[in-house]
Protein backbone atom coordinates (compact mmCIF):
# COMPACT_ATOMS: atom_id res chain seq x y z
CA UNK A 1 18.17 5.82 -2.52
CA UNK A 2 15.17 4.24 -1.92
CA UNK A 3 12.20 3.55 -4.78
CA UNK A 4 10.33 6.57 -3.64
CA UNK A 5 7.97 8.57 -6.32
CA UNK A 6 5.85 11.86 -5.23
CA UNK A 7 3.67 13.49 -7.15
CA UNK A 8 2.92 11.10 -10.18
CA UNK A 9 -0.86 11.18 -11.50
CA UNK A 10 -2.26 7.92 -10.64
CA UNK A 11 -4.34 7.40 -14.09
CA UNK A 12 -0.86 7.57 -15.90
CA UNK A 13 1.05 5.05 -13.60
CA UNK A 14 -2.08 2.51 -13.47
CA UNK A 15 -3.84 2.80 -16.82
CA UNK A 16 -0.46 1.23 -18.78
CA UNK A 17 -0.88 -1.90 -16.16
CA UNK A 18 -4.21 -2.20 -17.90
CA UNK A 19 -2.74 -2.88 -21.17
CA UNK A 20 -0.77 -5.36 -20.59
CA UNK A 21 -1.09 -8.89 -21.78
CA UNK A 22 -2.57 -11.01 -18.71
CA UNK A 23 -3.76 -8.21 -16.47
CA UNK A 24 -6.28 -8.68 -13.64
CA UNK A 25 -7.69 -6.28 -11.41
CA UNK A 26 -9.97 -5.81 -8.27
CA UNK A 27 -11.16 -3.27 -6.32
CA UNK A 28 -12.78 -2.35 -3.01
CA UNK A 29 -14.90 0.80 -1.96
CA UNK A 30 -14.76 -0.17 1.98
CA UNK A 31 -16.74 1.74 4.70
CA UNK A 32 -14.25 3.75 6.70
CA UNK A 33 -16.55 4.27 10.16
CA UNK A 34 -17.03 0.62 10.42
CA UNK A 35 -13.43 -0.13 9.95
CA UNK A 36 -12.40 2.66 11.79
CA UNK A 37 -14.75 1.27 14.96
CA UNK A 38 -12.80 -2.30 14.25
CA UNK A 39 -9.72 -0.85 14.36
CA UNK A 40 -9.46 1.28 17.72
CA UNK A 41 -11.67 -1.68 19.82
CA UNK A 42 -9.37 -4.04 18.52
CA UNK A 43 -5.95 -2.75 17.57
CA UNK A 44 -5.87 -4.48 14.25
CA UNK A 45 -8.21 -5.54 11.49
CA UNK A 46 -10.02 -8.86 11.34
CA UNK A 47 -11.28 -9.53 7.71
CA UNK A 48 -13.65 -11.95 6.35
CA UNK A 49 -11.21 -12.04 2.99
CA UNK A 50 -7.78 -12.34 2.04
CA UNK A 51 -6.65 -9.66 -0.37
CA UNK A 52 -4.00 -12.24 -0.50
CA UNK A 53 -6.08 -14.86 -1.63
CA UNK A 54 -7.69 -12.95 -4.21
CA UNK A 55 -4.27 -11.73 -5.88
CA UNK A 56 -3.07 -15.64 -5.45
CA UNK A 57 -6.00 -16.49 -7.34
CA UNK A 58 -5.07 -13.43 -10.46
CA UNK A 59 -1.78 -14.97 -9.96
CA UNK A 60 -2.31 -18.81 -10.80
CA UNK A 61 -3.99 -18.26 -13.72
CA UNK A 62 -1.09 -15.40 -15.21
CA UNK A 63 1.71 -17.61 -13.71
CA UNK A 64 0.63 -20.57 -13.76
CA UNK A 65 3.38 -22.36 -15.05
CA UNK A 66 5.61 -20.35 -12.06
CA UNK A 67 3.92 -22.45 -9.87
CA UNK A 68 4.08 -26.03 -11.61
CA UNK A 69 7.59 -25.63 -11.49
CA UNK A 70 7.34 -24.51 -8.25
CA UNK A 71 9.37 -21.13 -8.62
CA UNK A 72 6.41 -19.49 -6.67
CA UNK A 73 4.37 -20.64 -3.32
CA UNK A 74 0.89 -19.94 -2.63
CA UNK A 75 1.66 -19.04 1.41
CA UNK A 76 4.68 -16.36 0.24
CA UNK A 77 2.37 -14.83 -2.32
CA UNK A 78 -0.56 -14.68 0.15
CA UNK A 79 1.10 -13.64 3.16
CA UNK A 80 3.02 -10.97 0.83
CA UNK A 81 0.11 -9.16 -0.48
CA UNK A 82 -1.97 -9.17 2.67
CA UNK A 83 0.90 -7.95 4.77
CA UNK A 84 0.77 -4.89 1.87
CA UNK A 85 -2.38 -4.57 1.73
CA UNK A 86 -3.67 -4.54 4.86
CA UNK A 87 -0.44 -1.94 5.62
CA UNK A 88 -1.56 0.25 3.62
CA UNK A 89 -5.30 -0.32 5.00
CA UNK A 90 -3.85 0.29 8.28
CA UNK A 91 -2.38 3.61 7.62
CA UNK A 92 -5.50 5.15 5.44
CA UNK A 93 -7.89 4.02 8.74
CA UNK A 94 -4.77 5.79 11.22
CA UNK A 95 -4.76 9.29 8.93
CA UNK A 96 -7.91 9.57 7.64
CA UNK A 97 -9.48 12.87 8.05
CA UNK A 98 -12.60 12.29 10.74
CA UNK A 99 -15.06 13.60 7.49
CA UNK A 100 -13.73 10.41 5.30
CA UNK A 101 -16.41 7.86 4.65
CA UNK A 102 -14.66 5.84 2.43
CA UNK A 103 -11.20 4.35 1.39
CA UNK A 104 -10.47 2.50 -1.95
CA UNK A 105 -8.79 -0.22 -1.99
CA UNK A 106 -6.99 -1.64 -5.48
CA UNK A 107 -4.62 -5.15 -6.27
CA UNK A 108 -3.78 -5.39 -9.57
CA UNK A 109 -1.61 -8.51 -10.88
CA UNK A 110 0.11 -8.68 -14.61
CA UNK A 111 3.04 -10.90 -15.58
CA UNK A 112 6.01 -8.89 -14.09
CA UNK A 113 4.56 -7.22 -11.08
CA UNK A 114 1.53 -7.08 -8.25
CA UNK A 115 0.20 -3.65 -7.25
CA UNK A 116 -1.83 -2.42 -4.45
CA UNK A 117 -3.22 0.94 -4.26
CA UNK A 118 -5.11 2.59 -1.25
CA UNK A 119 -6.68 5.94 -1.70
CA UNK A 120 -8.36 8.19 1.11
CA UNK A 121 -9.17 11.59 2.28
CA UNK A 122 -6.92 13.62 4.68
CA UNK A 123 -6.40 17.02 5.81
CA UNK A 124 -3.84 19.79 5.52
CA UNK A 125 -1.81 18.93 8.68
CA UNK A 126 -1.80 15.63 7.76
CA UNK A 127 -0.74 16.51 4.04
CA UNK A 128 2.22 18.66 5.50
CA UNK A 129 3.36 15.37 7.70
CA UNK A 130 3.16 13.02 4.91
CA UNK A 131 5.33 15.78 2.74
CA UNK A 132 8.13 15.54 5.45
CA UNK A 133 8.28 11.47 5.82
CA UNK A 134 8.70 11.65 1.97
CA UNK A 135 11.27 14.18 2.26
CA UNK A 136 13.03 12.55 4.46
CA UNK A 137 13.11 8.48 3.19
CA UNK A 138 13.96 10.09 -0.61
CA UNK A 139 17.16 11.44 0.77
CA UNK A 140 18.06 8.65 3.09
CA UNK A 141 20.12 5.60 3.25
CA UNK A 142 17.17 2.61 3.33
CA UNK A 143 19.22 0.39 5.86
CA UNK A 144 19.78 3.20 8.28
CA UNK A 145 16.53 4.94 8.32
CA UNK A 146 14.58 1.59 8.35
CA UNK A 147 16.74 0.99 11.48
CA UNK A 148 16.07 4.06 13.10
CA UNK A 149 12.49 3.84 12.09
CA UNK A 150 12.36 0.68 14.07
CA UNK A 151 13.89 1.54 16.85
CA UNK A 152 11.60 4.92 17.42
CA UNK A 153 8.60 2.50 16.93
CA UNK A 154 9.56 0.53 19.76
CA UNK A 155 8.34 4.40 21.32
CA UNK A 156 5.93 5.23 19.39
CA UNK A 157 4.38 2.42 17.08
CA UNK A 158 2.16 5.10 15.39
CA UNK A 159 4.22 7.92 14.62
CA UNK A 160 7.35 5.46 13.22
CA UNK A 161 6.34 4.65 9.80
CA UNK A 162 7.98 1.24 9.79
CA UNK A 163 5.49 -0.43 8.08
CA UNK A 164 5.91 1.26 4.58
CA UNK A 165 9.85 1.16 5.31
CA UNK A 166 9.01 -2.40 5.99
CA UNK A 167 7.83 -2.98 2.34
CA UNK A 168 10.21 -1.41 1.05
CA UNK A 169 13.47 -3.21 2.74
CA UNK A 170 11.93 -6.68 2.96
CA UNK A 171 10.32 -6.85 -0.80
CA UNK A 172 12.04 -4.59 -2.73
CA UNK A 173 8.61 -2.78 -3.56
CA UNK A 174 8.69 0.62 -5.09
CA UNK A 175 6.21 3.25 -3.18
CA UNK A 176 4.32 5.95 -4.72
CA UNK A 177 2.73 8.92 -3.41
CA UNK A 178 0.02 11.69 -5.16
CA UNK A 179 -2.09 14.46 -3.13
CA UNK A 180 -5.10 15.57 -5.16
CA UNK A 181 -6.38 18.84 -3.40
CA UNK A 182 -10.23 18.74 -2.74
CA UNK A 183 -12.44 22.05 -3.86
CA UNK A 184 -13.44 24.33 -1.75
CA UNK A 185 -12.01 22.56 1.17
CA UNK A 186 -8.45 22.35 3.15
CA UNK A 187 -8.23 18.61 2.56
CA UNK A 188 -6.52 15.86 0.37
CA UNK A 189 -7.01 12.86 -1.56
CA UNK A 190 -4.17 10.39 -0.70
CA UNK A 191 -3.32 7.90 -3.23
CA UNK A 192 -0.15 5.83 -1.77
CA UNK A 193 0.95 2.62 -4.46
CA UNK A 194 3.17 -0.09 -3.88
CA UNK A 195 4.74 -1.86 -6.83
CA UNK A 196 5.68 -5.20 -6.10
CA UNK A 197 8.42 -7.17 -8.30
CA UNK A 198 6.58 -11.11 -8.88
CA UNK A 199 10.29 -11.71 -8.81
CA UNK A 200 11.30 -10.32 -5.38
CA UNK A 201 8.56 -12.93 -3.59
């Protein structure tokens, strides 16, 4: 089974991170039009920061000794956390309802793990396909859908949802998934958070 949770309230999984002995935190309110226009001219997302460089920086003053001794690298832990982060960045721009204006963007770093949290609006259809994809990777081997996954990709990059399978079979990250419905309206807040073992890097 794969380290899949649905439903969780996001205050109760991130406020005990807060209360732990050498916890650092930083977050981002980003504009979603402007990375939105980014996105579809150029296929990808060209930052003026490293979310990498910002949780390597959290990191070297936690685990500092980790990297005296040389146990961790500042290029795995870098490349790591941007690959997450900018996956999950990816993915919030994609599915986005059209009305969103903004999308949140969290890293948090303690002694045993680093966490990065995205958080956007999206609407009902959208909320009904995210519902399936967790359906279906909670009841599935991880090797055999994360093949399949990337061999329908090869079809249909944005319909495959390799890169969350990706995070999960190449870092041993746990995912975690909460829908807050809106009032008044038919849409959702996503909250997706990946949990990433300092030991798995």
């Amino acid at each position: 089974m794969m380290a899949i949770k649905y439903d969780f309230n996001p205050r109760d999984f991130l406020e005990p991170l807060r209360s732990q002995d050498g916890f650092s935190e930083a977050s981002f309110l980003l504009n979603y039009q402007s990375l939105k226009a980014e996105y579809d001219k150029n296929g990808l997302l060209i930052h003026q920061f490293s979310f990498g460089e910002i949780a390597l920086q959290f990191m070297k003053i936690i685990h500092a000794s980790c990297f005296e001794q040389n146990l961790l690298t500042e290029a795995e832990i870098r490349q790591t956390v941007d690959y997450i982060a900018n996956e999950l960045l990816e993915n919030s721009i994609k599915y986005s309802d059209i009305t969103a204006t903004k999308i949140k963007l969290e890293i948090n770093v303690t002694t045993q793990f680093i966490t990065v949290a995205s958080t956007n609006l999206i609407n009902e259809n959208r909320h009904n396909i995210f519902l399936d994809y967790i359906r279906e990777i909670r009841c599935s081997d991880p090797s055999e859908l994360y093949i399949k996954q990337l061999e329908q990709s090869l079809e249909d990059n944005d319909k495959s949802g390799l890169g969350l399978l990706s995070i999960i079979h190449d870092y041993k990250a746990e995912i975690s998934w909460n829908f807050t419905p809106m009032d008044h309206t038919c849409e959702f807040l996503s909250c997706v958070v990946v949990q990433l073992p300092i030991k798995s890097i």
